[in-house]
PDB file of N, CA and C in Angstrom:
ATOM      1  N   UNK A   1      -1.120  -1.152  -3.469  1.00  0.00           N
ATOM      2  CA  UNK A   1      -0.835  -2.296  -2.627  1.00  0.00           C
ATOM      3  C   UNK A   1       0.668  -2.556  -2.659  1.00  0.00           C
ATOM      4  N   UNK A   2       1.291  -3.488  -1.447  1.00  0.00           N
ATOM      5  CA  UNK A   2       2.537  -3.204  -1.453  1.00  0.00           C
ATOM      6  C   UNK A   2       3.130  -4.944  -1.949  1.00  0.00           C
ATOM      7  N   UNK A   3       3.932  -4.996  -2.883  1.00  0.00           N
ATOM      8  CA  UNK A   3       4.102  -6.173  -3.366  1.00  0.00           C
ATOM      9  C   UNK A   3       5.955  -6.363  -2.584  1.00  0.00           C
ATOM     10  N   UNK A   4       6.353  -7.652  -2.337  1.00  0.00           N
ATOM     11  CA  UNK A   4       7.778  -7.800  -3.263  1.00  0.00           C
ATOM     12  C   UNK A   4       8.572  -8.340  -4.018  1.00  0.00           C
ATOM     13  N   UNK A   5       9.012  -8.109  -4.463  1.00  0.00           N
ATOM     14  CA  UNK A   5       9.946  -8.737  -5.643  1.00  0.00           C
ATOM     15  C   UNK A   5      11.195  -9.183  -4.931  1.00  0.00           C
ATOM     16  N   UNK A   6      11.166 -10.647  -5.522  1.00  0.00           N
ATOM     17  CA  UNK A   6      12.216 -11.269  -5.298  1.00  0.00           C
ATOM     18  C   UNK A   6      13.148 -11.674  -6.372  1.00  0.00           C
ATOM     19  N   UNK A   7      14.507 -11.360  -6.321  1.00  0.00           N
ATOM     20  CA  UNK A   7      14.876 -11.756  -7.576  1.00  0.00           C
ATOM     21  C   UNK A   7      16.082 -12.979  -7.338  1.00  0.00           C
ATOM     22  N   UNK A   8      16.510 -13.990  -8.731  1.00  0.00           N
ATOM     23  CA  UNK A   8      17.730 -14.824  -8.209  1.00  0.00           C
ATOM     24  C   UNK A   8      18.474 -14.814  -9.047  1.00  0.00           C
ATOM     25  N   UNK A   9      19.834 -14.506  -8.831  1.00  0.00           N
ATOM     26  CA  UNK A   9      21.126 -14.136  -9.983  1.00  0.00           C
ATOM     27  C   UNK A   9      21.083 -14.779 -10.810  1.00  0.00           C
ATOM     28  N   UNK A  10      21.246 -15.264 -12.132  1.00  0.00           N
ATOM     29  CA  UNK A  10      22.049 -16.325 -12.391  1.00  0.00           C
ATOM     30  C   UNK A  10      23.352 -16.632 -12.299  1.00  0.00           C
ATOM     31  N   UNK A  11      23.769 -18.028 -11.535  1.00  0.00           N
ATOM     32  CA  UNK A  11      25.480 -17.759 -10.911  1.00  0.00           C
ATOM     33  C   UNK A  11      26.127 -18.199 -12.189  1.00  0.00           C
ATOM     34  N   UNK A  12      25.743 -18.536 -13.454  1.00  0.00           N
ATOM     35  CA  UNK A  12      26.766 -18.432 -14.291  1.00  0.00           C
ATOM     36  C   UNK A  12      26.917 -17.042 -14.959  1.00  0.00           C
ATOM     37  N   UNK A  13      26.487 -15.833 -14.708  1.00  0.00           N
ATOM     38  CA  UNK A  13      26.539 -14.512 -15.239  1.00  0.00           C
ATOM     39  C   UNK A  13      27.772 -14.029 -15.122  1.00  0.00           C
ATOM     40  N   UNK A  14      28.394 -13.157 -16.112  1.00  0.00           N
ATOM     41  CA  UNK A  14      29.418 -12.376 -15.717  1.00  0.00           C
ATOM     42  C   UNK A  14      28.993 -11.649 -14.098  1.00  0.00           C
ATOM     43  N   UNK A  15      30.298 -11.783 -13.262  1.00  0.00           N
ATOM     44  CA  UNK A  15      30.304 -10.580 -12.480  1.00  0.00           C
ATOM     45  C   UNK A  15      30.336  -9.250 -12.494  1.00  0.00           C
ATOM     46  N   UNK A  16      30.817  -9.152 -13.620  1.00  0.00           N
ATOM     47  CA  UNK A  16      31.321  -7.573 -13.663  1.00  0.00           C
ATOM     48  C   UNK A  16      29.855  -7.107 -14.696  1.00  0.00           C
ATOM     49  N   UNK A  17      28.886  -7.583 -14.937  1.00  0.00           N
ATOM     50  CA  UNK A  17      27.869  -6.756 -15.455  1.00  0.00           C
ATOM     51  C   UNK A  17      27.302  -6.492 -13.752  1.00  0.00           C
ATOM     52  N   UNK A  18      27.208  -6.697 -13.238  1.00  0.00           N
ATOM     53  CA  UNK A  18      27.034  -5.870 -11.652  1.00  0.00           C
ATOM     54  C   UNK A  18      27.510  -4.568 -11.760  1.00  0.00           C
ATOM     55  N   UNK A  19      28.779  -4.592 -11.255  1.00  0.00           N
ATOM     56  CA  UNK A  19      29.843  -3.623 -11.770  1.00  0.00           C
ATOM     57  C   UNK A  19      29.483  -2.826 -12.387  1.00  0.00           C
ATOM     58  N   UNK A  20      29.753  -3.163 -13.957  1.00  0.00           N
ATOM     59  CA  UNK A  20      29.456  -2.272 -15.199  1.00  0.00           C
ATOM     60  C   UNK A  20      28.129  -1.186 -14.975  1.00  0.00           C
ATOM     61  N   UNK A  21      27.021  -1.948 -14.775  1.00  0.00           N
ATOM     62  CA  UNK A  21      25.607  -1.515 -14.692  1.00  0.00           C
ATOM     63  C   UNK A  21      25.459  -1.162 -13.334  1.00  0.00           C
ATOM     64  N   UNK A  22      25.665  -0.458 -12.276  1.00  0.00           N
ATOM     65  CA  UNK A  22      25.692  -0.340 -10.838  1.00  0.00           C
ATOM     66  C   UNK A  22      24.930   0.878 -11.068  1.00  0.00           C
ATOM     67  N   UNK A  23      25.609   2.246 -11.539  1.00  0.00           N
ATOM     68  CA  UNK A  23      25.099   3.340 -11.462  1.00  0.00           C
ATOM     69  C   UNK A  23      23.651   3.508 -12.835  1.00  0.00           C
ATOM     70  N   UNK A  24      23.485   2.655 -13.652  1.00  0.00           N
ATOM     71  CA  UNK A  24      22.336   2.688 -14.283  1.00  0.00           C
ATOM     72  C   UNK A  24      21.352   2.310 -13.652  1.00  0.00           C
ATOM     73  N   UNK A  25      21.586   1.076 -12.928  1.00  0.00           N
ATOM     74  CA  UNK A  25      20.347   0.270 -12.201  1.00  0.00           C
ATOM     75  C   UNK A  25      20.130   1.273 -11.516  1.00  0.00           C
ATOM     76  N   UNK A  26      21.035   2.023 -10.225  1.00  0.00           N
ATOM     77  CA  UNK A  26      20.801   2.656  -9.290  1.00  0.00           C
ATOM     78  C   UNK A  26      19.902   3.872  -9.962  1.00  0.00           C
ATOM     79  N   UNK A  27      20.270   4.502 -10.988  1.00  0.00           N
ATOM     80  CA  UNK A  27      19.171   5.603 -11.860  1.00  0.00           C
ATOM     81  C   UNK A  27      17.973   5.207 -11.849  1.00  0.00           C
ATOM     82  N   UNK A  28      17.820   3.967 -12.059  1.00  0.00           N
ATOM     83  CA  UNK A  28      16.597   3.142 -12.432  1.00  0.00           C
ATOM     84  C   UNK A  28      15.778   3.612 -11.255  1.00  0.00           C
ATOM     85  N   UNK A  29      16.110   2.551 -10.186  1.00  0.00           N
ATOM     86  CA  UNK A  29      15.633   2.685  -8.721  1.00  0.00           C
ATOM     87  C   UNK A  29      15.363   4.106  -8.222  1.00  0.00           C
ATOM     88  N   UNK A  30      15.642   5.505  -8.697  1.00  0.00           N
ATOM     89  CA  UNK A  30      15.501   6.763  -8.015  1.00  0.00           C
ATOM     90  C   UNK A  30      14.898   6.932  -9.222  1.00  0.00           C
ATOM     91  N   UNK A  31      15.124   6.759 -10.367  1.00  0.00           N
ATOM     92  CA  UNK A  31      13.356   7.047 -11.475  1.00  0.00           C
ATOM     93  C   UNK A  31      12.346   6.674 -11.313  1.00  0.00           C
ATOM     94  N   UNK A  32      12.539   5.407 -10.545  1.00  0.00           N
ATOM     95  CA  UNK A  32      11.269   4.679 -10.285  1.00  0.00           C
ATOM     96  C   UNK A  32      10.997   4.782  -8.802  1.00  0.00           C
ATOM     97  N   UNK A  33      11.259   5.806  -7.942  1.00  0.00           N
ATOM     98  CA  UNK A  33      11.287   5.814  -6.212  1.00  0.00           C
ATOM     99  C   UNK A  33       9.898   6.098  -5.812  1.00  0.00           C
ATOM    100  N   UNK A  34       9.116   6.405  -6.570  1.00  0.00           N
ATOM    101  CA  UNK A  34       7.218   6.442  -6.791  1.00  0.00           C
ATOM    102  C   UNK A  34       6.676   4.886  -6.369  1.00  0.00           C
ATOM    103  N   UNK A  35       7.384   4.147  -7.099  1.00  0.00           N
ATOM    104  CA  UNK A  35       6.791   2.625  -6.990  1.00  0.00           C
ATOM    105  C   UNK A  35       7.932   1.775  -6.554  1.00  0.00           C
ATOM    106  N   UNK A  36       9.192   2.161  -6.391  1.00  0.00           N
ATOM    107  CA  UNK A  36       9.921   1.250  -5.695  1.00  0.00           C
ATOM    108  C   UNK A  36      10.402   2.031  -4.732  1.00  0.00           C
ATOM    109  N   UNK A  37       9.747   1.240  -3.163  1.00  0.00           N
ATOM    110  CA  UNK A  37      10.356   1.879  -2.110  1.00  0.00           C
ATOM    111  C   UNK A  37      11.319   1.600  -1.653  1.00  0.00           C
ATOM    112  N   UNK A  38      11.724   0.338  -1.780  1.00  0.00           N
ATOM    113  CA  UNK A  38      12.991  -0.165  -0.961  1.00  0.00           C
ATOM    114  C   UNK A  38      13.899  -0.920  -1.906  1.00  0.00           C
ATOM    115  N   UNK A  39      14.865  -1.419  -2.185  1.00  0.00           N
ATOM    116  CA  UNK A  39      15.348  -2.570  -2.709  1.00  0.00           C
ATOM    117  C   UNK A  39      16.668  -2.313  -1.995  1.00  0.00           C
ATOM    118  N   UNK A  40      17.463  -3.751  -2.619  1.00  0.00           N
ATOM    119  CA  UNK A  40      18.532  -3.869  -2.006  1.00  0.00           C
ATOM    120  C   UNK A  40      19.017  -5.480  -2.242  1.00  0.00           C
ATOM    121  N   UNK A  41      20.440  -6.093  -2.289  1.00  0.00           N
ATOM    122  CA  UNK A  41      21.265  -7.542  -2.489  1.00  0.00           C
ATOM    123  C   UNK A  41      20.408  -8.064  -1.859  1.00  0.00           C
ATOM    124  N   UNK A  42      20.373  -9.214  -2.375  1.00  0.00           N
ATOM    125  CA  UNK A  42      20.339 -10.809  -1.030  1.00  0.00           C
ATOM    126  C   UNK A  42      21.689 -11.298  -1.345  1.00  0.00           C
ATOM    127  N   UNK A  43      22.324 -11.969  -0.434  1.00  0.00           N
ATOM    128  CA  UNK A  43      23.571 -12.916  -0.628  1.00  0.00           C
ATOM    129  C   UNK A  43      23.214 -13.868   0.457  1.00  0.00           C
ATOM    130  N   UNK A  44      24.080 -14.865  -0.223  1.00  0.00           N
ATOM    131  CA  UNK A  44      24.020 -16.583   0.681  1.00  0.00           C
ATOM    132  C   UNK A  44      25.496 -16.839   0.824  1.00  0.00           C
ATOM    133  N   UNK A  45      26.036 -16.433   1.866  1.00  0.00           N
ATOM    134  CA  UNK A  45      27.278 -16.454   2.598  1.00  0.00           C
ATOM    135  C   UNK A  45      28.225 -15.042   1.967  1.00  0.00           C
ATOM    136  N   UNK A  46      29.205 -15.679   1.003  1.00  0.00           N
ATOM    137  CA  UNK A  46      30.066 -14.229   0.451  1.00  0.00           C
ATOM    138  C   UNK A  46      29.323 -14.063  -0.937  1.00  0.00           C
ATOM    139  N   UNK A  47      28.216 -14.766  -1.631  1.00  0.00           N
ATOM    140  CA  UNK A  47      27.815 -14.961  -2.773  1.00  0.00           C
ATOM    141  C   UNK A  47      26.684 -13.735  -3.167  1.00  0.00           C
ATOM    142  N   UNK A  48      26.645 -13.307  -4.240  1.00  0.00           N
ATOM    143  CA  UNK A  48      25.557 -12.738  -4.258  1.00  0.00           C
ATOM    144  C   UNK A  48      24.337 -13.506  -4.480  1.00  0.00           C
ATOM    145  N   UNK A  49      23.356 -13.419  -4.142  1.00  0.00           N
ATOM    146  CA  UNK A  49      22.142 -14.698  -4.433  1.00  0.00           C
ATOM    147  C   UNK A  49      21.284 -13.826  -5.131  1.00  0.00           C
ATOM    148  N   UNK A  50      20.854 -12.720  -5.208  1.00  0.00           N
ATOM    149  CA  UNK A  50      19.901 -11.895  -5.982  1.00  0.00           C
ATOM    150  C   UNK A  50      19.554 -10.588  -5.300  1.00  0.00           C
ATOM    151  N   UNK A  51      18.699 -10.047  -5.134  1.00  0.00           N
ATOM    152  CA  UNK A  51      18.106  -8.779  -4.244  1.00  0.00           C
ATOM    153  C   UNK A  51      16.475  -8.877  -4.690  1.00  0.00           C
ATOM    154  N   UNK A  52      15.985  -7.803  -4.119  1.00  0.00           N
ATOM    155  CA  UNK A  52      14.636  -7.278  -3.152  1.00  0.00           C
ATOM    156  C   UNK A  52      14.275  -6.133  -3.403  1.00  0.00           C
ATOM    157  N   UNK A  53      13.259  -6.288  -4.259  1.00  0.00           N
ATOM    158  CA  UNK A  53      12.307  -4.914  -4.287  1.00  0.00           C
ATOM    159  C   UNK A  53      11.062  -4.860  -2.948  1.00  0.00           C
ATOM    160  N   UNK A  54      10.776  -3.594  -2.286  1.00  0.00           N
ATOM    161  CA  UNK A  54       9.718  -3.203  -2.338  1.00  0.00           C
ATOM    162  C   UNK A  54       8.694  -2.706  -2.708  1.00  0.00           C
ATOM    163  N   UNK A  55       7.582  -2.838  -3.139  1.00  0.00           N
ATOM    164  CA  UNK A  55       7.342  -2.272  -4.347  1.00  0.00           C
ATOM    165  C   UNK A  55       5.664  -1.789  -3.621  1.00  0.00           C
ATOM    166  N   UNK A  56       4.989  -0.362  -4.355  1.00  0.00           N
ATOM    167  CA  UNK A  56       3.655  -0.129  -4.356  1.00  0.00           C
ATOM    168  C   UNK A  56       3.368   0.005  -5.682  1.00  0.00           C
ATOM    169  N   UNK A  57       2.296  -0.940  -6.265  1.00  0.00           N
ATOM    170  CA  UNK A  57       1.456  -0.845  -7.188  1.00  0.00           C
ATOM    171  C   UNK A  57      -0.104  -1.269  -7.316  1.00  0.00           C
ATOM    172  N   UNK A  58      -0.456  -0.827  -8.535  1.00  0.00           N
ATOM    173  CA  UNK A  58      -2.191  -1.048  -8.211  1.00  0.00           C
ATOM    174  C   UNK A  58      -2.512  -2.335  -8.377  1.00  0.00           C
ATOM    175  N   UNK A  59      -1.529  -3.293  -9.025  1.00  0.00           N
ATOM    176  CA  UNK A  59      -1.601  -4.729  -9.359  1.00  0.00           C
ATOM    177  C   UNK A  59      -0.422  -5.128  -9.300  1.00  0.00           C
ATOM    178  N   UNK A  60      -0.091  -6.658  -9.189  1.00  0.00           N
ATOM    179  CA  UNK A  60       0.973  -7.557  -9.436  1.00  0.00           C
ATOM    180  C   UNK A  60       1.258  -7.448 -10.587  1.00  0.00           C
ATOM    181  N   UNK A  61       0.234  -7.213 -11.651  1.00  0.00           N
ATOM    182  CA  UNK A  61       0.868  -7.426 -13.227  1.00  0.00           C
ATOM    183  C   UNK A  61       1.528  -6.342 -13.485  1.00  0.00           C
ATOM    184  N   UNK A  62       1.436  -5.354 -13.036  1.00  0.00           N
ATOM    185  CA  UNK A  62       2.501  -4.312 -13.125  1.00  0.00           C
ATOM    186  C   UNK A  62       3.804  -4.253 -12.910  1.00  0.00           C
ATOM    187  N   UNK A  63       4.533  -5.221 -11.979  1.00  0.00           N
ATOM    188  CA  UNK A  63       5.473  -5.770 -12.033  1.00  0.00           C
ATOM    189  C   UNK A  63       6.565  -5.762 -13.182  1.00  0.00           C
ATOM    190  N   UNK A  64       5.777  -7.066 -14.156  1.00  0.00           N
ATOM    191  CA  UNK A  64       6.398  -7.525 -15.124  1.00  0.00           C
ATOM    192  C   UNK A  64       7.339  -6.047 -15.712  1.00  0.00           C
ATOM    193  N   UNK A  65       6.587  -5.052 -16.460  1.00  0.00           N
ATOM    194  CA  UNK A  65       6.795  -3.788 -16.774  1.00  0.00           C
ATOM    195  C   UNK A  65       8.465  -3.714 -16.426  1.00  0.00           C
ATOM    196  N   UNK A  66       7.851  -3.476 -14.956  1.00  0.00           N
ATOM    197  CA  UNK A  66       8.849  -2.503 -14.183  1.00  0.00           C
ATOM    198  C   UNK A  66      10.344  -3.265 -13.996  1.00  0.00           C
ATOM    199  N   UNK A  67      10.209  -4.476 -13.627  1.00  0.00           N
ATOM    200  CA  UNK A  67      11.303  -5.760 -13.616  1.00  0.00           C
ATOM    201  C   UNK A  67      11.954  -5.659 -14.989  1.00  0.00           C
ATOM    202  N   UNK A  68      11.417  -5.583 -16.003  1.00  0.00           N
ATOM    203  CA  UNK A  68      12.008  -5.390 -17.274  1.00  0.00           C
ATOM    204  C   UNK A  68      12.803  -4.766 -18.206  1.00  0.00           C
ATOM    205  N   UNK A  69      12.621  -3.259 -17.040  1.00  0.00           N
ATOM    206  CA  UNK A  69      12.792  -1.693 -18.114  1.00  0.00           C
ATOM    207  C   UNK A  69      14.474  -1.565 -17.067  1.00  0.00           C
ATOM    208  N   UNK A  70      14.490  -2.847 -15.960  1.00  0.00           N
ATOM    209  CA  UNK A  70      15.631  -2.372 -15.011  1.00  0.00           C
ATOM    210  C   UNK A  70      17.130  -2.796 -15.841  1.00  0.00           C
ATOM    211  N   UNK A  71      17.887  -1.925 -15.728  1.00  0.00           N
ATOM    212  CA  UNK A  71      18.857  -1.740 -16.707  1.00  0.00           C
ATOM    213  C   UNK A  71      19.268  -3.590 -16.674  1.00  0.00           C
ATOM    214  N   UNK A  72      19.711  -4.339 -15.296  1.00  0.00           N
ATOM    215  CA  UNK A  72      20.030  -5.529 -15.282  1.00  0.00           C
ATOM    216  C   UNK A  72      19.363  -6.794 -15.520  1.00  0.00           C
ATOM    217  N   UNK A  73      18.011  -6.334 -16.112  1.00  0.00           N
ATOM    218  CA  UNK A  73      17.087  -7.406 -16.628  1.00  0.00           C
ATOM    219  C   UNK A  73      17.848  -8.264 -18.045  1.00  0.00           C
ATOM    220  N   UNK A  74      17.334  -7.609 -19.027  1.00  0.00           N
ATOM    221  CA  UNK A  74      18.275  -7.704 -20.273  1.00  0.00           C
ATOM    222  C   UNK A  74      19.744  -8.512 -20.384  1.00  0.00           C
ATOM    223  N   UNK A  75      20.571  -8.173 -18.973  1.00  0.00           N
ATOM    224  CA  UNK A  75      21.827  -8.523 -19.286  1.00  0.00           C
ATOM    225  C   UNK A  75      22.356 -10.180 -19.215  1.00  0.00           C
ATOM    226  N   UNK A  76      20.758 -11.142 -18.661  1.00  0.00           N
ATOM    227  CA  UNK A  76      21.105 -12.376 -17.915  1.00  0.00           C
ATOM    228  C   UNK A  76      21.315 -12.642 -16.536  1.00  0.00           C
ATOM    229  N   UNK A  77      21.988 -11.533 -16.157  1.00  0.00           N
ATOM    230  CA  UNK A  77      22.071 -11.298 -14.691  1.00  0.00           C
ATOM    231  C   UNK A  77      21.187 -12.065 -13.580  1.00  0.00           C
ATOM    232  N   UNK A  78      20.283 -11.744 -13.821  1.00  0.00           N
ATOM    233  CA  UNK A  78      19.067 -12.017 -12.938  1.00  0.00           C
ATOM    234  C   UNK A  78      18.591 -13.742 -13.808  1.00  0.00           C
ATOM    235  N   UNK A  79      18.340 -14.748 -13.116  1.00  0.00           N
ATOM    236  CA  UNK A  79      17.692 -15.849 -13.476  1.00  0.00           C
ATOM    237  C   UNK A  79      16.192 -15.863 -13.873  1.00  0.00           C
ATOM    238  N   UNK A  80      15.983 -15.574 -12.126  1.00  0.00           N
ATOM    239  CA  UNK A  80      14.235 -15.226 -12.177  1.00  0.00           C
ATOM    240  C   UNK A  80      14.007 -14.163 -11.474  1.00  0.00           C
ATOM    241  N   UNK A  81      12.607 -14.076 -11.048  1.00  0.00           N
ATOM    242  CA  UNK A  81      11.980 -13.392 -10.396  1.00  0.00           C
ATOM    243  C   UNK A  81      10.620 -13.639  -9.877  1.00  0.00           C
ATOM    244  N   UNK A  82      10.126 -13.230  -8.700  1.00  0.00           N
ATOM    245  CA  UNK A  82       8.753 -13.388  -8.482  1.00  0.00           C
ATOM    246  C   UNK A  82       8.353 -12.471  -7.747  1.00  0.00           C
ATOM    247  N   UNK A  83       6.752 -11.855  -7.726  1.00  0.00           N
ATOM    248  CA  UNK A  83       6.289 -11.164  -7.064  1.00  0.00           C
ATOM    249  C   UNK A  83       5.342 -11.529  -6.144  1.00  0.00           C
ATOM    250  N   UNK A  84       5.187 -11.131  -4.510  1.00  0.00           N
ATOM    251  CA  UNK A  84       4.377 -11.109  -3.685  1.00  0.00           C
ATOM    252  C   UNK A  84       4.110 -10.346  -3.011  1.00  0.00           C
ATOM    253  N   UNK A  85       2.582 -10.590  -2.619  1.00  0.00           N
ATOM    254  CA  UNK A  85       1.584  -9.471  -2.459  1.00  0.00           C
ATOM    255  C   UNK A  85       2.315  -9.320  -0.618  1.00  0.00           C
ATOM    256  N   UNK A  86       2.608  -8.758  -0.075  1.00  0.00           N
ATOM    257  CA  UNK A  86       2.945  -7.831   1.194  1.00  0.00           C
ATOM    258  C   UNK A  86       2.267  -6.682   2.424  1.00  0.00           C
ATOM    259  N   UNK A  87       1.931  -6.988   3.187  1.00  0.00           N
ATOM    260  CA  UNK A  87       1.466  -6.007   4.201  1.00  0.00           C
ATOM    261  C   UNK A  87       1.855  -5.846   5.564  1.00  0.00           C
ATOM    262  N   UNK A  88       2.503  -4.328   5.467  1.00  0.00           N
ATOM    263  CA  UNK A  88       3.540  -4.265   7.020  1.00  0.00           C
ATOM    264  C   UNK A  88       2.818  -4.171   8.396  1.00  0.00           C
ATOM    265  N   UNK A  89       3.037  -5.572   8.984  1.00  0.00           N
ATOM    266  CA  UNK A  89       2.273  -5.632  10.305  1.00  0.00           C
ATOM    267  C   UNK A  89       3.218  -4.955  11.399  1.00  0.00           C
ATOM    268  N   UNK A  90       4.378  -4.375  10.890  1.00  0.00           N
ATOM    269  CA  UNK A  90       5.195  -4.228  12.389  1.00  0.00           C
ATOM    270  C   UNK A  90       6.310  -3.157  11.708  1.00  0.00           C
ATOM    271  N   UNK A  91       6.730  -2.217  12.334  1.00  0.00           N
ATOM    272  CA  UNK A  91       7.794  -1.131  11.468  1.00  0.00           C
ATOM    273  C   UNK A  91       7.962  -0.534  12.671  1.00  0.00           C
ATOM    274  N   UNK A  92       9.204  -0.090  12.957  1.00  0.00           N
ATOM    275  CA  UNK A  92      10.187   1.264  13.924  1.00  0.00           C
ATOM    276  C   UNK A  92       9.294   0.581  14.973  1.00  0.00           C
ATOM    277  N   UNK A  93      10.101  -1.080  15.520  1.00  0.00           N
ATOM    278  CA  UNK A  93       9.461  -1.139  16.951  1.00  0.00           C
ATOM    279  C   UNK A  93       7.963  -1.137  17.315  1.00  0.00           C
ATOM    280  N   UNK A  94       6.998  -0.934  16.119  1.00  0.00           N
ATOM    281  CA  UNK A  94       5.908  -0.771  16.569  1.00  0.00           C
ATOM    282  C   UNK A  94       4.867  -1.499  15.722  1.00  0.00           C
ATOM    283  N   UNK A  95       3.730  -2.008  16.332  1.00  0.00           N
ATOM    284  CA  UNK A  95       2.705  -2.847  15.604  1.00  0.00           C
ATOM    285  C   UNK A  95       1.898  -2.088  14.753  1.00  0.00           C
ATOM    286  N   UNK A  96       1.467  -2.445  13.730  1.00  0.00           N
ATOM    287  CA  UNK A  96       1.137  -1.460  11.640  1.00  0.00           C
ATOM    288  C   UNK A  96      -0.042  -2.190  11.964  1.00  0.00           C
ATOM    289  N   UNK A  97      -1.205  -2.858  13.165  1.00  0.00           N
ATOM    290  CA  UNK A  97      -2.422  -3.068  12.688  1.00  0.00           C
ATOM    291  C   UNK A  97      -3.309  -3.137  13.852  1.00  0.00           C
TER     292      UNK A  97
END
């Protein structure tokens, strides 16, 4: 099933653990390209506000796991997170139902 993850910075975090951790996270995301299909930033004007998983798994609780093992979990970076359940009604111009 296709979930997504939403995540929200914390804005008192260093910036530069972004930075620092860029090409680990990004390892992360192509180790994990089985169950994470998409991700990518959110920002709220020039700010970073958090980013966006897409995600396929057999449950929501699987999540937790995967959110955890990501190099920028650990660092504070991230505030929160939440997962929701997702189903693509519409893709490339065209109706998914």
């Amino acid at each position: 099933m296709h979930y997504v993850i939403l995540f929200t910075d914390n804005p008192d975090a260093d910036p530069a653990i972004r930075t620092r951790l860029m090409g680990a996270h990004l390892d992360f995301l192509e180790a994990n390209g089985d169950r994470i299909l998409s991700a990518g930033p959110l920002r709220e004007g020039d700010a970073p506000a958090g980013g966006m998983w897409v995600v396929d798994l057999a449950a929501a609780d699987e999540a937790k796991e995967l959110v955890e093992a990501d190099p920028f979990w650990p660092t504070g970076l991230r505030a929160s997170w939440r997962v929701l359940a997702w189903r693509q009604v519409f893709a490339d111009g065209k109706r998914r139902v």
